[in-house]
C-alpha atoms as a PDB file:
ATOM      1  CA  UNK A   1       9.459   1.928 -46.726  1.00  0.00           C
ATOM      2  CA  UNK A   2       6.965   3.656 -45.110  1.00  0.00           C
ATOM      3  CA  UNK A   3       4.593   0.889 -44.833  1.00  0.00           C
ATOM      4  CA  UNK A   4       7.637  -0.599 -42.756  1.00  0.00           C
ATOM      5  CA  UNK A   5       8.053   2.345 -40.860  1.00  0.00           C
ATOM      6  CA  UNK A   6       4.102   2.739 -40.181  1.00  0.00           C
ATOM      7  CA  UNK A   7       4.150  -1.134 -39.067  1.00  0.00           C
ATOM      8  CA  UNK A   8       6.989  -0.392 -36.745  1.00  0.00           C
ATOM      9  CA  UNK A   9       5.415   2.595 -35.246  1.00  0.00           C
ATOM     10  CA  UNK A  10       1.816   0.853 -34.641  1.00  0.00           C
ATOM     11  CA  UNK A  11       3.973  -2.058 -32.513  1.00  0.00           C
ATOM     12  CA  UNK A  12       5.638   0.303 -30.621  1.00  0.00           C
ATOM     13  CA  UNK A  13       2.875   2.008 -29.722  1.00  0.00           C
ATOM     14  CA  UNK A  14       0.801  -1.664 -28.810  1.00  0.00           C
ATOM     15  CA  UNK A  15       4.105  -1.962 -26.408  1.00  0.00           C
ATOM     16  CA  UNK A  16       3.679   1.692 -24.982  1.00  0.00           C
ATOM     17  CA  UNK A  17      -0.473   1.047 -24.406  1.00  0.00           C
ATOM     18  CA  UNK A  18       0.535  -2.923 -23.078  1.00  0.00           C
ATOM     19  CA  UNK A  19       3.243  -1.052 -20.446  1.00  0.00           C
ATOM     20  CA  UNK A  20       0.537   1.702 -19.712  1.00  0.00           C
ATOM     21  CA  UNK A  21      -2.133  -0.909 -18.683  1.00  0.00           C
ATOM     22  CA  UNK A  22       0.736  -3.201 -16.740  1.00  0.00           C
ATOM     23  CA  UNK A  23       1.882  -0.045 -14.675  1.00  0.00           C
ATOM     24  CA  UNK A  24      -1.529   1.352 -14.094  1.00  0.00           C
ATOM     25  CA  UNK A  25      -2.444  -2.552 -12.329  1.00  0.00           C
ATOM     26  CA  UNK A  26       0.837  -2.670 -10.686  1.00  0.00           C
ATOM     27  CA  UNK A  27      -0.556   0.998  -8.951  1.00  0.00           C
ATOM     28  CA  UNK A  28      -3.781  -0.040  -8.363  1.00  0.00           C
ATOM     29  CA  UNK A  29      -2.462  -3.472  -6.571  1.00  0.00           C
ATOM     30  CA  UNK A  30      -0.254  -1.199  -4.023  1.00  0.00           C
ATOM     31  CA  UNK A  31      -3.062   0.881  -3.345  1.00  0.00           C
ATOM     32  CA  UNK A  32      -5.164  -1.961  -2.264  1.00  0.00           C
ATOM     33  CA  UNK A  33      -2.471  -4.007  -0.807  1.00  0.00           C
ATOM     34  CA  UNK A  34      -3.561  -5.470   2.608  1.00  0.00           C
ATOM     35  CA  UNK A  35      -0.935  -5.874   5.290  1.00  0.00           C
ATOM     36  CA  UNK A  36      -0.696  -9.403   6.725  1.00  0.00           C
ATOM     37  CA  UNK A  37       0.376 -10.279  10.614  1.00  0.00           C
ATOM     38  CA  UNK A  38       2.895 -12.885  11.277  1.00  0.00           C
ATOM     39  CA  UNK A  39       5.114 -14.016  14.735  1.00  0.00           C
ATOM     40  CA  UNK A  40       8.174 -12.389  14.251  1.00  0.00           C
ATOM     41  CA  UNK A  41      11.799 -14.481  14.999  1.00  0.00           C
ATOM     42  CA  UNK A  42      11.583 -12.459  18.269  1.00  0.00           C
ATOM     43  CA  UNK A  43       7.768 -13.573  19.307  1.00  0.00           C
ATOM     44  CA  UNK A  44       6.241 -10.735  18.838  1.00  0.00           C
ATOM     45  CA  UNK A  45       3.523  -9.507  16.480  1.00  0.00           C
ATOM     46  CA  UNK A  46       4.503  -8.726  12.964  1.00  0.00           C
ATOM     47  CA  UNK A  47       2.717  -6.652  10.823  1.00  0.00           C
ATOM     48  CA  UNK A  48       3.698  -6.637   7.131  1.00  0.00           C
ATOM     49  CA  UNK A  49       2.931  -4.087   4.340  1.00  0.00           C
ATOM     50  CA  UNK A  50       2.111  -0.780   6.474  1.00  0.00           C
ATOM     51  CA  UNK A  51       5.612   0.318   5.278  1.00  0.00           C
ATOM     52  CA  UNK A  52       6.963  -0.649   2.028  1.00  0.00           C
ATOM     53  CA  UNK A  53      10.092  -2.764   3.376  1.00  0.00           C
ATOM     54  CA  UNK A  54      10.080  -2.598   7.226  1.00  0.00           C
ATOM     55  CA  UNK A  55       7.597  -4.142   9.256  1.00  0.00           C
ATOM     56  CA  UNK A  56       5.873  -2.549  12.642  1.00  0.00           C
ATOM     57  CA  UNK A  57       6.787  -4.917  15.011  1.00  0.00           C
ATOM     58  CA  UNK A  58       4.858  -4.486  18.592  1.00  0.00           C
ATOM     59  CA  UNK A  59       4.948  -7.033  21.362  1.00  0.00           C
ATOM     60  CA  UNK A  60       1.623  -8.496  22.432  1.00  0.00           C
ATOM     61  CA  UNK A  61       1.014  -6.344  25.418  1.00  0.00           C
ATOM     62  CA  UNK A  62       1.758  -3.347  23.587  1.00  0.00           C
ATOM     63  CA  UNK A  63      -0.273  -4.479  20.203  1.00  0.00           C
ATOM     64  CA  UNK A  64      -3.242  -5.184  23.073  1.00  0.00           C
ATOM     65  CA  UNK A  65      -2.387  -1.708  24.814  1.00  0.00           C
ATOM     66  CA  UNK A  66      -3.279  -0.161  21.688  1.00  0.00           C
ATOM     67  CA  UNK A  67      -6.383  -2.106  20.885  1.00  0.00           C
ATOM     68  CA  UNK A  68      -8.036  -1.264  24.066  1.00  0.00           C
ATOM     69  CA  UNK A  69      -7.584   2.573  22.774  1.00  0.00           C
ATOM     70  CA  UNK A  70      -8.923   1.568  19.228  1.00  0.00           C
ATOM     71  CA  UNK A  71     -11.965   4.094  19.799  1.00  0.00           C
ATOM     72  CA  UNK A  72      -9.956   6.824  21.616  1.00  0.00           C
ATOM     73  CA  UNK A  73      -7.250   6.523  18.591  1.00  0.00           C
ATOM     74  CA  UNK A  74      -9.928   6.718  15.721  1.00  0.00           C
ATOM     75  CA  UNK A  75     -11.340   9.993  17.808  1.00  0.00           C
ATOM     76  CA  UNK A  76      -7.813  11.444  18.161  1.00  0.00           C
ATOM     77  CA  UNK A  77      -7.854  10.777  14.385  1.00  0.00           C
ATOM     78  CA  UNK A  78     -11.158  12.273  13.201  1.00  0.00           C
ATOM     79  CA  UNK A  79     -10.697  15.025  15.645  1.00  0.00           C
ATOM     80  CA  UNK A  80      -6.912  16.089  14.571  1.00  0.00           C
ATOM     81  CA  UNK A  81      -7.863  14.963  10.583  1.00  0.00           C
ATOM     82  CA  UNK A  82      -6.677  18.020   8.955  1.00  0.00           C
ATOM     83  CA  UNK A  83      -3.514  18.108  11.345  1.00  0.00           C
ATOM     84  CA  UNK A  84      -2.466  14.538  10.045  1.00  0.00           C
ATOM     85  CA  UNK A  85      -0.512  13.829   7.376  1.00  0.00           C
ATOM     86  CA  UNK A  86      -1.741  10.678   5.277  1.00  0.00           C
ATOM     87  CA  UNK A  87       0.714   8.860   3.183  1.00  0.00           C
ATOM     88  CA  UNK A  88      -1.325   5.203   2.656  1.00  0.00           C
ATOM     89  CA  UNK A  89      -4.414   7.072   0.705  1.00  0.00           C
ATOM     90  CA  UNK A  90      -6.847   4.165  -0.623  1.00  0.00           C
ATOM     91  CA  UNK A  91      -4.480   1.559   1.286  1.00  0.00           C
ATOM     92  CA  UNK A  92      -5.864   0.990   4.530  1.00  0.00           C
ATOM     93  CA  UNK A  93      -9.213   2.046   5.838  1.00  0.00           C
ATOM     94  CA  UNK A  94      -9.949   2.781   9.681  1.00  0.00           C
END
């Protein structure tokens, strides 16, 4: 019986590591996700994975608009860091 109950114990605990190792990928895969850009129904641009279900959808002037600040916006950041709150960590690098 206890031969039984060691064998059932040892599987359980090759299930437990197995789960373990599947969850720790499935984090590392979200932290390393890359967000993909897409036309959205409305013709606009679409981009996909910032958020976990909604995309940020900006029309092309605006997505331009904001490009054309890309070095004033990574100042703002690096000047206001410790102001900012930062939810993506590891996701997306600026």
């Amino acid at each position: 019986m206890s031969s039984s109950h060691d064998e059932k114990a040892k599987k359980m605990q090759e299930q437990i590591d197995q789960l373990h190792a599947e969850l720790a990928l499935a984090k590392q895969q979200v932290q390393t996700k890359e967000f993909t850009l897409k036309v959205s129904p409305k013709g606009a641009v679409q981009i996909n994975g910032l958020r976990r279900r909604f995309p940020v959808t900006l029309y092309a002037e605006e997505m331009e608009m904001i490009l054309s600040k890309a070095d004033d916006i990574k100042e703002f950041i690096a000047s206001n860091g410790s102001a900012l709150t930062r939810r993506l960590v590891n996701k997306i690098h600026v």
